[in-house]
PDB file of N, CA and C in Angstrom:
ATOM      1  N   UNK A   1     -23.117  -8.174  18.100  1.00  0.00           N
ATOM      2  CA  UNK A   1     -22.165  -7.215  18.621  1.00  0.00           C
ATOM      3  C   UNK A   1     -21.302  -6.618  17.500  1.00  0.00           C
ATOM      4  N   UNK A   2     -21.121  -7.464  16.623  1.00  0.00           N
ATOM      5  CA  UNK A   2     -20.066  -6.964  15.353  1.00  0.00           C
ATOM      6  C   UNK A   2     -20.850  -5.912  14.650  1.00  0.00           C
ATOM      7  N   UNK A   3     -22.013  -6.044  14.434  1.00  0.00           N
ATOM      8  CA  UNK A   3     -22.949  -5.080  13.692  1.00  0.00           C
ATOM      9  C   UNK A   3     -22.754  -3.541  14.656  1.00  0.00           C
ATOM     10  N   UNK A   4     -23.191  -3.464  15.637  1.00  0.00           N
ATOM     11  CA  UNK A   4     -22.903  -2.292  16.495  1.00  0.00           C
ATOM     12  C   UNK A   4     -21.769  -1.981  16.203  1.00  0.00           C
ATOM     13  N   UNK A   5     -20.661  -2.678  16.705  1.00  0.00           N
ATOM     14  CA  UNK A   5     -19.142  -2.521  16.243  1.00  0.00           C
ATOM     15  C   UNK A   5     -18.857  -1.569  14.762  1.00  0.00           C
ATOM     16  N   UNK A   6     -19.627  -2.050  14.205  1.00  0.00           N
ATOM     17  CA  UNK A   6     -19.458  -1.310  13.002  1.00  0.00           C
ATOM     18  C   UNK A   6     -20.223  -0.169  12.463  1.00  0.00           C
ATOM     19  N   UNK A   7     -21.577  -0.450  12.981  1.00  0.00           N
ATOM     20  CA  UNK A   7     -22.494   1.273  13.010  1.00  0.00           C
ATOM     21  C   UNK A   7     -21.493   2.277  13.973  1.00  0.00           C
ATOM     22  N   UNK A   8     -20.964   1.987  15.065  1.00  0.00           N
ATOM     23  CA  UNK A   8     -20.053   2.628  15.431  1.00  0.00           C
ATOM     24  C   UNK A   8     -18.830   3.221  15.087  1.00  0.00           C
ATOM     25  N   UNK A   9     -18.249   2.461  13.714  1.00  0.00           N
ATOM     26  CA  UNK A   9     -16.912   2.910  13.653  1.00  0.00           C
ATOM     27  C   UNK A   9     -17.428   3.273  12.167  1.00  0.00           C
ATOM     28  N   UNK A  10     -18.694   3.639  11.427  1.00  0.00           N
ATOM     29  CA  UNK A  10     -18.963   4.710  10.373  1.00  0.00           C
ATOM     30  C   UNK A  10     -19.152   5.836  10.585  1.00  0.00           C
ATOM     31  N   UNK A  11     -19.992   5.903  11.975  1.00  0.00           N
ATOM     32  CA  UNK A  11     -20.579   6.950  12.641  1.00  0.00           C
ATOM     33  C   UNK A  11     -19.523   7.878  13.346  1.00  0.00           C
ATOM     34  N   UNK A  12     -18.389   6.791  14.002  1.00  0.00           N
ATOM     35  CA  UNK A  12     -17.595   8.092  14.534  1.00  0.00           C
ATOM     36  C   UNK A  12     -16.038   8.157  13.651  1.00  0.00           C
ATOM     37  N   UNK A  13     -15.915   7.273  12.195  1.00  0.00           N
ATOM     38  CA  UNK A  13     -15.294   8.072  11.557  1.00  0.00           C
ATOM     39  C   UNK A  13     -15.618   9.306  10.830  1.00  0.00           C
ATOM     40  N   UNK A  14     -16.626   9.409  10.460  1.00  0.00           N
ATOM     41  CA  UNK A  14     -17.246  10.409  10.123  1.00  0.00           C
ATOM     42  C   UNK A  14     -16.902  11.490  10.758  1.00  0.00           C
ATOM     43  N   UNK A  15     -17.231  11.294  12.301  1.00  0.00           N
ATOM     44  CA  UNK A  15     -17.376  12.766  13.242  1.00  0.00           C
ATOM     45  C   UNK A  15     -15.711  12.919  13.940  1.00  0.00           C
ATOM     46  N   UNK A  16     -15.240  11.890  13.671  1.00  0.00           N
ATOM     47  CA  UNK A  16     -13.783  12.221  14.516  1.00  0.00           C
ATOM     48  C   UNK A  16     -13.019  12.025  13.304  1.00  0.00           C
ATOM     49  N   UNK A  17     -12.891  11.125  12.468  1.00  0.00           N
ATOM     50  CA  UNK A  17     -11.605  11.088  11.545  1.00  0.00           C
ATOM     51  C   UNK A  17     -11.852  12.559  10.240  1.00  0.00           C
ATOM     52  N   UNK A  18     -13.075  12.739  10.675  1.00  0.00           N
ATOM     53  CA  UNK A  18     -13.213  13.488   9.176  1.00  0.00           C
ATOM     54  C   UNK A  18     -13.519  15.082   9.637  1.00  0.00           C
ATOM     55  N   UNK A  19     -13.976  14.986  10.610  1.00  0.00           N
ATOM     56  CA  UNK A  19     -14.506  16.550  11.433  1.00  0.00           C
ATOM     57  C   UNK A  19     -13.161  17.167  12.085  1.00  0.00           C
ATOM     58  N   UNK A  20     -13.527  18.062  13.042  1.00  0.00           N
ATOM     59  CA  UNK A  20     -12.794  19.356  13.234  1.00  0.00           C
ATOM     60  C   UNK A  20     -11.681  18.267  14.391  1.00  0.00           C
ATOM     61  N   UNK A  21     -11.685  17.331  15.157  1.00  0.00           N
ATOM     62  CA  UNK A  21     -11.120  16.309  15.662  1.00  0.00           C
ATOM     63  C   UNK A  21      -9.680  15.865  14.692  1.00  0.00           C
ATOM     64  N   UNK A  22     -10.151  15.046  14.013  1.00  0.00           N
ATOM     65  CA  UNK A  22      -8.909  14.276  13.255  1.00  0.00           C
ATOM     66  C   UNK A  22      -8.432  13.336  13.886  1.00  0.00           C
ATOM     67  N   UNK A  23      -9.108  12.905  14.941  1.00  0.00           N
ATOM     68  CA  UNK A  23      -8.387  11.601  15.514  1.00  0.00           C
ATOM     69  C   UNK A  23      -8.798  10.647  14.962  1.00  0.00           C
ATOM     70  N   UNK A  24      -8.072   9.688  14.725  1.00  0.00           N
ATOM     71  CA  UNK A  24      -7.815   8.017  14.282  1.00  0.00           C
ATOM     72  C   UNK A  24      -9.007   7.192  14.922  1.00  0.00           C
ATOM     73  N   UNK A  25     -10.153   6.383  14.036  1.00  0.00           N
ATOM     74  CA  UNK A  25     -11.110   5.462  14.869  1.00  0.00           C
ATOM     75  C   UNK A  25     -10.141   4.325  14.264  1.00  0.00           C
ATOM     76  N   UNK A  26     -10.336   2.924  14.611  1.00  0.00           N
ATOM     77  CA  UNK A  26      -9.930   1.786  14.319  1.00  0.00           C
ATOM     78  C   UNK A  26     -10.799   0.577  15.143  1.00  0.00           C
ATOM     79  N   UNK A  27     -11.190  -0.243  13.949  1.00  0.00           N
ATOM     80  CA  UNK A  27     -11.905  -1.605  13.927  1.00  0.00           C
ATOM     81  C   UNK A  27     -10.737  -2.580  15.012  1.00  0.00           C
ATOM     82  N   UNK A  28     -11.593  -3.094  16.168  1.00  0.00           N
ATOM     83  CA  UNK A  28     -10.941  -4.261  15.899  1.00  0.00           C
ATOM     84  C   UNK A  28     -12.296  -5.446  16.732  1.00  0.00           C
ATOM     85  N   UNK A  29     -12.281  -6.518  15.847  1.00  0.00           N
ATOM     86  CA  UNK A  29     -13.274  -7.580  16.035  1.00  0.00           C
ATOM     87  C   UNK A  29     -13.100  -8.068  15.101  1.00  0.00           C
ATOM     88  N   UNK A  30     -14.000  -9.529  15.545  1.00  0.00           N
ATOM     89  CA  UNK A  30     -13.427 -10.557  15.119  1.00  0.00           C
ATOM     90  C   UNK A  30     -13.299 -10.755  13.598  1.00  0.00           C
ATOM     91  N   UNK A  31     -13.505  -9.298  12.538  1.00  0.00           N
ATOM     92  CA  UNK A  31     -13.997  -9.729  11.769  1.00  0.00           C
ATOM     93  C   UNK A  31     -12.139  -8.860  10.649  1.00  0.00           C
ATOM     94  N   UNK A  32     -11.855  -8.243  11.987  1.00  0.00           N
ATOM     95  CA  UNK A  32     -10.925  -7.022  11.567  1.00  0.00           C
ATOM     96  C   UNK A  32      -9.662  -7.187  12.404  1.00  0.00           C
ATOM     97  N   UNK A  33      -8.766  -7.593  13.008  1.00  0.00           N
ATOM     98  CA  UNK A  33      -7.377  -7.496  13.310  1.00  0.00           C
ATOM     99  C   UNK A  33      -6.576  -6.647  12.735  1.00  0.00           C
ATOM    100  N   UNK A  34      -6.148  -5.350  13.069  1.00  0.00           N
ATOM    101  CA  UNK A  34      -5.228  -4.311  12.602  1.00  0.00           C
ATOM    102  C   UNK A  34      -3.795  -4.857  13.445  1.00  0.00           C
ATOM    103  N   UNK A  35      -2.595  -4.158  12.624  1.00  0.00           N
ATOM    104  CA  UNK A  35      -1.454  -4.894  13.291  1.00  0.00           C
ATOM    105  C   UNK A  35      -1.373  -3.771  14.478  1.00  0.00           C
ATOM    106  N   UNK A  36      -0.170  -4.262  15.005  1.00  0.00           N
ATOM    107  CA  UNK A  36       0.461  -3.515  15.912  1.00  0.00           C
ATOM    108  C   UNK A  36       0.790  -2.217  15.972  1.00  0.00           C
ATOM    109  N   UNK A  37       1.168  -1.741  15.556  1.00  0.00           N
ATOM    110  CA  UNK A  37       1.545  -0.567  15.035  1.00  0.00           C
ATOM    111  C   UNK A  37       0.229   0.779  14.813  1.00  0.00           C
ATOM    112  N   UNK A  38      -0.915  -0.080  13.997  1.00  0.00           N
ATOM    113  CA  UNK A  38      -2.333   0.504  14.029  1.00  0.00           C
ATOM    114  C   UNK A  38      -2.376   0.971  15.094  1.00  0.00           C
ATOM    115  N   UNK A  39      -2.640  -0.583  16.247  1.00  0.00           N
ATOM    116  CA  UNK A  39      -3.136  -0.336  17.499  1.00  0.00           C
ATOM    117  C   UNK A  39      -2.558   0.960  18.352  1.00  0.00           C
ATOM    118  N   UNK A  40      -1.421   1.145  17.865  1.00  0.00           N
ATOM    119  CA  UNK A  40      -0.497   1.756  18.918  1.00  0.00           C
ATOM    120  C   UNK A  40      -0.739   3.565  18.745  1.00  0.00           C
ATOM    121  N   UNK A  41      -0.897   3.614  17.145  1.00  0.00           N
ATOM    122  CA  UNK A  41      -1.406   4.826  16.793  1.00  0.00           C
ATOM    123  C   UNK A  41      -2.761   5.533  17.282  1.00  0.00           C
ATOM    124  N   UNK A  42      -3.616   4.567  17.302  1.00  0.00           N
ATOM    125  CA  UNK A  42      -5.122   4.450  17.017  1.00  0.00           C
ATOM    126  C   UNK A  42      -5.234   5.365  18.511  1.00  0.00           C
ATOM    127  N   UNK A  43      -6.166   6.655  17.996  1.00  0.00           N
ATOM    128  CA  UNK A  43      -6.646   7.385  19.158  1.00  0.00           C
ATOM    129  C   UNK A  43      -8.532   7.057  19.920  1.00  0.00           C
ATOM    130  N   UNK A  44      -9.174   5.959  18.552  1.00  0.00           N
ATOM    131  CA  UNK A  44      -9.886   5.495  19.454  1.00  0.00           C
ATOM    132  C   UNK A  44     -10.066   4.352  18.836  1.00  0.00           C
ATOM    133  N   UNK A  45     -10.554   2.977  19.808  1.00  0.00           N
ATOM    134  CA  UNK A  45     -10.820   1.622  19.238  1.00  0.00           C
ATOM    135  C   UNK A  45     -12.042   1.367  19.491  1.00  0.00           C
ATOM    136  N   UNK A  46     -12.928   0.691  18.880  1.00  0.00           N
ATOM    137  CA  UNK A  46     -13.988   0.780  18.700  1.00  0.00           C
ATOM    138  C   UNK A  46     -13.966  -1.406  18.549  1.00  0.00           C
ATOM    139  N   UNK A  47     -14.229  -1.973  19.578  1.00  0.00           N
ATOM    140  CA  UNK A  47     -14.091  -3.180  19.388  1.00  0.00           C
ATOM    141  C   UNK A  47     -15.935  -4.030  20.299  1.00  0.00           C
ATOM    142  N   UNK A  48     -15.701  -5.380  19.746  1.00  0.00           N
ATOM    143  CA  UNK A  48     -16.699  -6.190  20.792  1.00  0.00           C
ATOM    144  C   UNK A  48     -15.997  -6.451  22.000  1.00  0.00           C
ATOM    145  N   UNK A  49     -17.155  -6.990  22.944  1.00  0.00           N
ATOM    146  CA  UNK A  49     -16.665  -7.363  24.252  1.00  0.00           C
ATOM    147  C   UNK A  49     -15.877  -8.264  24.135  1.00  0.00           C
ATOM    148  N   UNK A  50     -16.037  -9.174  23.149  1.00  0.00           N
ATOM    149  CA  UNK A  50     -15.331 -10.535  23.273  1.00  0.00           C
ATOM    150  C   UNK A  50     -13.808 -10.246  22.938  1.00  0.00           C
ATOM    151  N   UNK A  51     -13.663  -9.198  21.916  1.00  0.00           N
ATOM    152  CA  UNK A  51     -12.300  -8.947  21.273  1.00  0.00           C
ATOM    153  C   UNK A  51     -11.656  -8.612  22.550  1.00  0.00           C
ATOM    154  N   UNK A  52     -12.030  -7.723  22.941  1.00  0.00           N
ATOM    155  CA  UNK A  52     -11.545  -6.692  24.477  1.00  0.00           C
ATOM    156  C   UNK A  52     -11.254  -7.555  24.795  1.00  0.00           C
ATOM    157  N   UNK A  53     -12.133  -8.319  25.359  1.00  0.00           N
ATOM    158  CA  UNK A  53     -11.707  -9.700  26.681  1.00  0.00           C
ATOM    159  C   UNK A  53     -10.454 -10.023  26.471  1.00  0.00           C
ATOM    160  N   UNK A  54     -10.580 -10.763  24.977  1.00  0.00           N
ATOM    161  CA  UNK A  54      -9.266 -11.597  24.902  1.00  0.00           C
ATOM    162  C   UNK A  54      -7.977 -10.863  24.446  1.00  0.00           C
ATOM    163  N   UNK A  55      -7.968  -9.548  24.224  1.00  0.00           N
ATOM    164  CA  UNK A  55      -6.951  -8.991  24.410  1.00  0.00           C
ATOM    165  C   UNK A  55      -6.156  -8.060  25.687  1.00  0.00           C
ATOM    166  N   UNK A  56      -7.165  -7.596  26.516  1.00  0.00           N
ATOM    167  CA  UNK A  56      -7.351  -7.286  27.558  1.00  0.00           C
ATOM    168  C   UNK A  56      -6.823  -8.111  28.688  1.00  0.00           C
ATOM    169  N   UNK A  57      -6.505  -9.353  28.057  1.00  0.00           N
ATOM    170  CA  UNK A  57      -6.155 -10.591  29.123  1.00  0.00           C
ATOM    171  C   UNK A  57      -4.341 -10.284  29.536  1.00  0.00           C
ATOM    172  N   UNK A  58      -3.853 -10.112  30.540  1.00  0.00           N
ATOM    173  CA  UNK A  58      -2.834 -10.097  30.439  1.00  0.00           C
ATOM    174  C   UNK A  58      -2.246  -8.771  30.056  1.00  0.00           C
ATOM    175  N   UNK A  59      -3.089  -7.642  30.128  1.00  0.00           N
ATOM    176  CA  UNK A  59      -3.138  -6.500  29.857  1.00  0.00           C
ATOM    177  C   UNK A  59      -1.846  -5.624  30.223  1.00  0.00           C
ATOM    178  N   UNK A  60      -0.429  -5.956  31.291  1.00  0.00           N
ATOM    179  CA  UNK A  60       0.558  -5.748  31.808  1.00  0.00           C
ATOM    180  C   UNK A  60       1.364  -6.323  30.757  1.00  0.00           C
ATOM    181  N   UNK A  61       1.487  -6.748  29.632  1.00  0.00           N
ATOM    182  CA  UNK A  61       2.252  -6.671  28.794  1.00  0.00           C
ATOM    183  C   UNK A  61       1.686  -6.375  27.221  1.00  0.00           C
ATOM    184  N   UNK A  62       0.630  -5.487  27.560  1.00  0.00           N
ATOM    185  CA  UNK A  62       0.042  -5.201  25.857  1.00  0.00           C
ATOM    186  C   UNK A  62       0.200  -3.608  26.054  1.00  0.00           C
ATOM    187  N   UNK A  63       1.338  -2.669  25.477  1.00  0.00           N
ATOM    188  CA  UNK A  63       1.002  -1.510  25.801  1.00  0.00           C
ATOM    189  C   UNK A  63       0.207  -0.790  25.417  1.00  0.00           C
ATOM    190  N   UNK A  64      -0.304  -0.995  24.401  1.00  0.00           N
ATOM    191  CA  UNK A  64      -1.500  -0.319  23.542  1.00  0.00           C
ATOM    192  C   UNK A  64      -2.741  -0.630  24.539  1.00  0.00           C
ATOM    193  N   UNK A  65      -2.987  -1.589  24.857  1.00  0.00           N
ATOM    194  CA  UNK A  65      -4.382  -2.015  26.185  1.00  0.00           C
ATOM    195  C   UNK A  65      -3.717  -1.004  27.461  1.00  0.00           C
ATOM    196  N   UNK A  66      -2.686  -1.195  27.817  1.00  0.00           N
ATOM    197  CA  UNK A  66      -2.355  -0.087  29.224  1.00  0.00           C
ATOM    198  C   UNK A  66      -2.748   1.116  28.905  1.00  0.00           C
ATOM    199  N   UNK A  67      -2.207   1.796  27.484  1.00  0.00           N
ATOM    200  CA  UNK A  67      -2.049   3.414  27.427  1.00  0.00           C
ATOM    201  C   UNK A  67      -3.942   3.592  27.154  1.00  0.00           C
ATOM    202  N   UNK A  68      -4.845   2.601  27.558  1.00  0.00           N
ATOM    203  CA  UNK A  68      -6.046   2.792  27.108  1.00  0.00           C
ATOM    204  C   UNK A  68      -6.501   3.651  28.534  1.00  0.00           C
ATOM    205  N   UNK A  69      -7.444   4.944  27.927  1.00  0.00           N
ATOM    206  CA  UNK A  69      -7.443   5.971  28.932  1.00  0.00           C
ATOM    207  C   UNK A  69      -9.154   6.129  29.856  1.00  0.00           C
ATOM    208  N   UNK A  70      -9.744   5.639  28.093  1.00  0.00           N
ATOM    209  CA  UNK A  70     -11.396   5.726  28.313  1.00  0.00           C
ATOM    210  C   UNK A  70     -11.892   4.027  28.063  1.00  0.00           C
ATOM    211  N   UNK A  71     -13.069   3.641  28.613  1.00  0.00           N
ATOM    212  CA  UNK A  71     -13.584   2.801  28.235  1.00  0.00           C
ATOM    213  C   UNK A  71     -15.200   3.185  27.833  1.00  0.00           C
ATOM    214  N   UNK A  72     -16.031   2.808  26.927  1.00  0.00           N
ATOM    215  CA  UNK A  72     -16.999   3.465  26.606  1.00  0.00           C
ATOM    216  C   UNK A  72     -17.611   2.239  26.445  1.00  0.00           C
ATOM    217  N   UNK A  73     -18.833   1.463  27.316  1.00  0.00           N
ATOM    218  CA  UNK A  73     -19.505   0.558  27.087  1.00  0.00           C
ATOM    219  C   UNK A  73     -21.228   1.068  26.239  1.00  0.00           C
ATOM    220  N   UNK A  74     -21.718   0.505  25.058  1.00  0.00           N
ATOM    221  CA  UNK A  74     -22.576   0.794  24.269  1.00  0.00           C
ATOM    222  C   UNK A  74     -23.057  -0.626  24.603  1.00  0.00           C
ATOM    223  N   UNK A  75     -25.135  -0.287  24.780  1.00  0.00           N
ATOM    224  CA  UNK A  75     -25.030  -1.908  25.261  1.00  0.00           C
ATOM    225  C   UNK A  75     -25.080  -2.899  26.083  1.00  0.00           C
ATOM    226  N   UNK A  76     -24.211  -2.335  26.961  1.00  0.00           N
ATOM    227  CA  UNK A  76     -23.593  -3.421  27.844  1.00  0.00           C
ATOM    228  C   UNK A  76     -25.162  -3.904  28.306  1.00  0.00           C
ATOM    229  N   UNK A  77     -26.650  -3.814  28.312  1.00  0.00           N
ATOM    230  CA  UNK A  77     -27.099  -4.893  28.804  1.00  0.00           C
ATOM    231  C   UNK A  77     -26.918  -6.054  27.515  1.00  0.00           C
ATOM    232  N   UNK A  78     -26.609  -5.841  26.572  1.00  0.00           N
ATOM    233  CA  UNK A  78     -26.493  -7.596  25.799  1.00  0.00           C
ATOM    234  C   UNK A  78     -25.165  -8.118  26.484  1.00  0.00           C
ATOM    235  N   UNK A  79     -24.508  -7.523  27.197  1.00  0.00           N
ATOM    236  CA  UNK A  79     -23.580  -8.455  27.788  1.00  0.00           C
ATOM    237  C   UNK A  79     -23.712 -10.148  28.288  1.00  0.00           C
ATOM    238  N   UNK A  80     -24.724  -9.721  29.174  1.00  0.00           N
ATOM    239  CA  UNK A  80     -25.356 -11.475  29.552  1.00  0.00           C
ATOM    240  C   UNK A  80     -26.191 -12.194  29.005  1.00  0.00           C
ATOM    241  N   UNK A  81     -26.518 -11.394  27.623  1.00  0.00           N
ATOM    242  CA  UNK A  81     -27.465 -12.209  27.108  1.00  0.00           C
ATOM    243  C   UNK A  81     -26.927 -13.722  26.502  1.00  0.00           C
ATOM    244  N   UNK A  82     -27.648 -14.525  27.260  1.00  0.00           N
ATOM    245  CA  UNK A  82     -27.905 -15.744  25.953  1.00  0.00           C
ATOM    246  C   UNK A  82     -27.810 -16.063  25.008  1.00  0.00           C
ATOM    247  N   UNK A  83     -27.677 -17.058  24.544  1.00  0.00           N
ATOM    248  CA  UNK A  83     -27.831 -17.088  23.097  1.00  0.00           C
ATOM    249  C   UNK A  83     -29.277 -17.644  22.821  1.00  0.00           C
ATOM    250  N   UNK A  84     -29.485 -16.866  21.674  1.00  0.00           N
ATOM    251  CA  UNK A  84     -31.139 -17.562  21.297  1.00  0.00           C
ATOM    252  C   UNK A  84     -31.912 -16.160  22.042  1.00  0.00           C
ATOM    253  N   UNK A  85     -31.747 -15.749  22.618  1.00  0.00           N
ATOM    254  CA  UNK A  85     -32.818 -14.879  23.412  1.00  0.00           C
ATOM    255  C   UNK A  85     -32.704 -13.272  23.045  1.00  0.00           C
TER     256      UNK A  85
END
């Protein structure tokens, strides 16, 4: 998932941070934690399921997770995958 995570956030800095857009991509997984402040700026996040989850938890006191507008699942059948399989 981290690998996607990250073909993702070359691919759309490229087309959004650098193109006619200019909006903000930002990493976050397990490999990347941006502070607060990032988060709060950041016009798109580009994370794993697992990161989401556990920040997502309790989501009524994270305002950066509330003011979240889109969700964009890439994937989602490895969601249930196994491990090993």
């Amino acid at each position: 998932m981290k690998a996607l995570a990250k073909e993702r956030i070359i691919d759309w800095k490229k087309r959004l941070e650098q193109g006619l857009l200019r909006k903000s991509v930002l990493e976050l997984t397990g490999d990347v934690t941006p502070d607060l402040k990032a988060l709060q700026k950041a016009d798109v996040l580009i994370t794993t399921p697992e990161k989401w989850d556990g920040i997502s938890r309790n989501w009524q006191h994270r305002s950066y997770v509330s003011a979240v507008a889109l969700v964009v699942i890439d994937e989602i059948h490895l969601l249930d995958r196994k491990e090993g399989q």
